[in-house]
Protein backbone atom coordinates (compact mmCIF):
# COMPACT_ATOMS: atom_id res chain seq x y z
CA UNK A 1 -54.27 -17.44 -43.24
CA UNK A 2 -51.81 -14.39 -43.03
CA UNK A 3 -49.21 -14.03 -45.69
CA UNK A 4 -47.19 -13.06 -42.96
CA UNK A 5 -46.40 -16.08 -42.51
CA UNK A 6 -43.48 -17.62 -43.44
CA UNK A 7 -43.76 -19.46 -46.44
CA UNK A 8 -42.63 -23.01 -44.80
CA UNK A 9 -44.99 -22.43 -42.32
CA UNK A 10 -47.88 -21.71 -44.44
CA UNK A 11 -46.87 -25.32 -46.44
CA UNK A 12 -46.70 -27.04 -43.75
CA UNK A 13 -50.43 -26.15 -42.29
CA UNK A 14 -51.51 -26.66 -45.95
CA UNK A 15 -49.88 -30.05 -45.43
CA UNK A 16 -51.22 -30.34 -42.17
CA UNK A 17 -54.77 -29.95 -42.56
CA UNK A 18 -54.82 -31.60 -45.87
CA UNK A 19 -53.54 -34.93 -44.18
CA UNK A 20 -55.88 -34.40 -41.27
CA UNK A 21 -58.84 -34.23 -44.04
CA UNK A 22 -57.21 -37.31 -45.93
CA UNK A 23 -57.24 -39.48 -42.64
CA UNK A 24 -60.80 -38.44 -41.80
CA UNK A 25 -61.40 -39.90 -45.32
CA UNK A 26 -59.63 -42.96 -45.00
CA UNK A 27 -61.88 -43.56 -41.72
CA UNK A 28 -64.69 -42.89 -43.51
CA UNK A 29 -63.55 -45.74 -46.02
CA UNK A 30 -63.17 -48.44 -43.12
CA UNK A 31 -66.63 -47.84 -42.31
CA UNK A 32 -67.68 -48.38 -46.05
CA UNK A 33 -65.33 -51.49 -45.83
CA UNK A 34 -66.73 -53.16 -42.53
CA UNK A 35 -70.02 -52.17 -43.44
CA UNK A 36 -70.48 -54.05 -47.06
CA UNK A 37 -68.10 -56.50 -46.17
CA UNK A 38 -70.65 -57.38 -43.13
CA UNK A 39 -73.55 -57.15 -45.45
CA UNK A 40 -71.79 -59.35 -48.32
CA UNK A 41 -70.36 -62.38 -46.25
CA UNK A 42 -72.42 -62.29 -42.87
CA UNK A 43 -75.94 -61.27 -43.84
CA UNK A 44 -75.97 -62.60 -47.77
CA UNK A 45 -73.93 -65.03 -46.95
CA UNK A 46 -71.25 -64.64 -49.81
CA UNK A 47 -67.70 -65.90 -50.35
CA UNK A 48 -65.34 -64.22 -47.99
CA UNK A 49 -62.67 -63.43 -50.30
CA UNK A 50 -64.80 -62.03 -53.15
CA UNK A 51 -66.92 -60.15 -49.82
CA UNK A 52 -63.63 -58.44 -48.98
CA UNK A 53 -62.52 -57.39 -52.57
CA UNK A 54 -65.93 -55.65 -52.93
CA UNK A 55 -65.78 -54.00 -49.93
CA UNK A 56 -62.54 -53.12 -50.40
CA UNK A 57 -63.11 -51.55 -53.37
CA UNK A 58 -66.65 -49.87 -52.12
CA UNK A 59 -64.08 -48.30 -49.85
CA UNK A 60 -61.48 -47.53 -52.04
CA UNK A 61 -64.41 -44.92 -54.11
CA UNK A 62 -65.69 -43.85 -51.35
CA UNK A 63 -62.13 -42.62 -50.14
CA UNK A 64 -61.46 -41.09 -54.06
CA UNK A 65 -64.61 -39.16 -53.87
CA UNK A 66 -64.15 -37.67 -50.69
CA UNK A 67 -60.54 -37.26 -51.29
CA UNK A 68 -61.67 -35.71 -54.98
CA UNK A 69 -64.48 -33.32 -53.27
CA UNK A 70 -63.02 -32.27 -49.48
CA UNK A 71 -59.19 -33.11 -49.09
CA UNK A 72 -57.77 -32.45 -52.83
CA UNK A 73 -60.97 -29.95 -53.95
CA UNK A 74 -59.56 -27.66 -56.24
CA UNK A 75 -56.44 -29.20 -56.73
CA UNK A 76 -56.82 -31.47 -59.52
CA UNK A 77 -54.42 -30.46 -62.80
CA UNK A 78 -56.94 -32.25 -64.83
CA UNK A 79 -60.59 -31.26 -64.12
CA UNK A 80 -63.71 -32.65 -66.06
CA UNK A 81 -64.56 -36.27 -66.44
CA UNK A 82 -61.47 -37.75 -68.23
CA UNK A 83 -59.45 -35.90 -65.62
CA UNK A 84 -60.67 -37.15 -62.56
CA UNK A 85 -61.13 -40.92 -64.47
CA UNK A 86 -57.08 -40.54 -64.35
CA UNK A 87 -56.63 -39.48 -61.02
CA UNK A 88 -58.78 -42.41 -59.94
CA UNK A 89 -56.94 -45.10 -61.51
CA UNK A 90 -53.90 -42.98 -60.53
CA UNK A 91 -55.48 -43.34 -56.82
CA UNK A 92 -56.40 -47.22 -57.22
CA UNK A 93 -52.52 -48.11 -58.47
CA UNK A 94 -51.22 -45.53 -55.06
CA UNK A 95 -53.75 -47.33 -52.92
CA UNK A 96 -52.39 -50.74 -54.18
CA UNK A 97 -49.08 -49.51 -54.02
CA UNK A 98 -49.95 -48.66 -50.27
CA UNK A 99 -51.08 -51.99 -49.42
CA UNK A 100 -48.67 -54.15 -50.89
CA UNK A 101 -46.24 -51.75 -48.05
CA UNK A 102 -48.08 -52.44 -45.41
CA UNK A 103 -48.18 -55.96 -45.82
CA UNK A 104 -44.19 -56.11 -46.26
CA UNK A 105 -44.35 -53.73 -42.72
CA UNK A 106 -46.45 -55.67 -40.74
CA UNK A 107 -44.74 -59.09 -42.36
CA UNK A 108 -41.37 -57.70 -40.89
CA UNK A 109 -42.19 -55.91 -38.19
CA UNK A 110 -44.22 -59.33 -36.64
CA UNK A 111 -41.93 -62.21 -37.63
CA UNK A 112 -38.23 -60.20 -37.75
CA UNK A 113 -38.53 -58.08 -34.59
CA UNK A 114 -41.19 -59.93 -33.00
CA UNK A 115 -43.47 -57.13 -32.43
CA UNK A 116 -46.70 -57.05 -31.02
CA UNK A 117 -49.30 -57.38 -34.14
CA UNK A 118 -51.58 -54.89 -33.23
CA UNK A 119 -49.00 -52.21 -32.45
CA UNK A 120 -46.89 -53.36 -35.62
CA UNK A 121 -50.35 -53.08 -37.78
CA UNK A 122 -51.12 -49.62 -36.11
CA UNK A 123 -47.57 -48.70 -37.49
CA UNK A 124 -48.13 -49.82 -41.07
CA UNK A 125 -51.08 -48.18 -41.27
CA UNK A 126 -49.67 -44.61 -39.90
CA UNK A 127 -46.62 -45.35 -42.49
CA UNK A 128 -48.84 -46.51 -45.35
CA UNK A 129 -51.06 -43.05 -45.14
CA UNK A 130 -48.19 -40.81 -44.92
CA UNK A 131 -46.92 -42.51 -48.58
CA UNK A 132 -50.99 -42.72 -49.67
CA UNK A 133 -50.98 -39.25 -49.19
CA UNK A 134 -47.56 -37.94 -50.30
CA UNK A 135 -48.11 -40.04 -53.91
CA UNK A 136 -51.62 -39.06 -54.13
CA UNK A 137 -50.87 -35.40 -53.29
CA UNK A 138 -47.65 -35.12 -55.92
CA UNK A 139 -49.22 -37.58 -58.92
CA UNK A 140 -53.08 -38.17 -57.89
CA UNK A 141 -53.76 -34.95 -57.78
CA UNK A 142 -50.45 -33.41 -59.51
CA UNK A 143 -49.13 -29.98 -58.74
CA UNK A 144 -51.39 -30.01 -55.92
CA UNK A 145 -49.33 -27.68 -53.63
CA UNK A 146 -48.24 -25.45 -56.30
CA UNK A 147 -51.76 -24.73 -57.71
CA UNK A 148 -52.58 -24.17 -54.12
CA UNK A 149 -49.93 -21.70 -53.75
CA UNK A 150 -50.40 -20.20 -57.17
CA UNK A 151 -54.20 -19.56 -55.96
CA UNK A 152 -53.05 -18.41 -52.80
CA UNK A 153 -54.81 -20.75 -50.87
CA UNK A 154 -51.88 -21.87 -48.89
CA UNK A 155 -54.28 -22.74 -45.93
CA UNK A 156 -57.38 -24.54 -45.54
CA UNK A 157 -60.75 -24.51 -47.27
């Protein structure tokens, strides 16, 4: 990317792209999600609930170690093993964080406005990511932007 950029503008395609790579991601973790929860409680036949918290959290490490080698590579504070073990609890408590949001959004948006589910759920979600990513970007993977710019990688990989 040129440095002749303006600085803003050079953050905000940094920002950009990064939240383009961390949506791709969190696509790639419903797939996980549909696909073990379909092989738990459809073709094994297990307990629903304990189906989905597998396959929710099949999805959750799938989205850390994509997120941890494509959307935040490079930018962890922390590298080796004990580094990344913290950003991936750091990740699980965001992600939880996340959910517990989009439950109170969707909760509100359906029985106080009276919204349409599906476009009220579509809404969470979008709302939910942005705050996934910003609190993954700034503690997940702290200083993210700044030892991006320090590098001088204020664009994409």
């Amino acid at each position: 990317m040129p440095a002749t950029l303006p600085k803003p503008v050079r953050t905000a395609q940094f920002l950009g792209w990064r939240y383009v790579q961390f949506c791709l991601v969190g696509a790639s973790g419903m797939v996980v999600d549909m696909a073990v929860l379909h092989l738990l409680a459809v073709r094994w036949g297990w307990d629903l609930t304990l189906s989905k918290v597998l396959a929710a959290e099949a999805a959750l490490l799938n989205n850390f170690f994509w997120n941890e080698r494509w959307t935040f590579r490079g930018l962890g504070a922390e590298p080796g093993g004990r580094g990344r073990a913290r950003r991936l609890v750091r990740f699980h408590w965001i992600c939880l964080a996340g959910m517990v949001w989009g439950v109170v959004l969707l909760r509100v948006q359906v029985e106080e406005l009276g919204w349409n589910v599906y476009l009220a759920n579509f809404l969470a979600i979008v709302l939910v990511s942005v705050w996934n990513f910003g609190l993954n970007l700034k503690f997940g993977w702290k200083g993210a932007i700044a030892a991006s710019r320090a590098a001088g990688n204020a664009g994409h990989d």
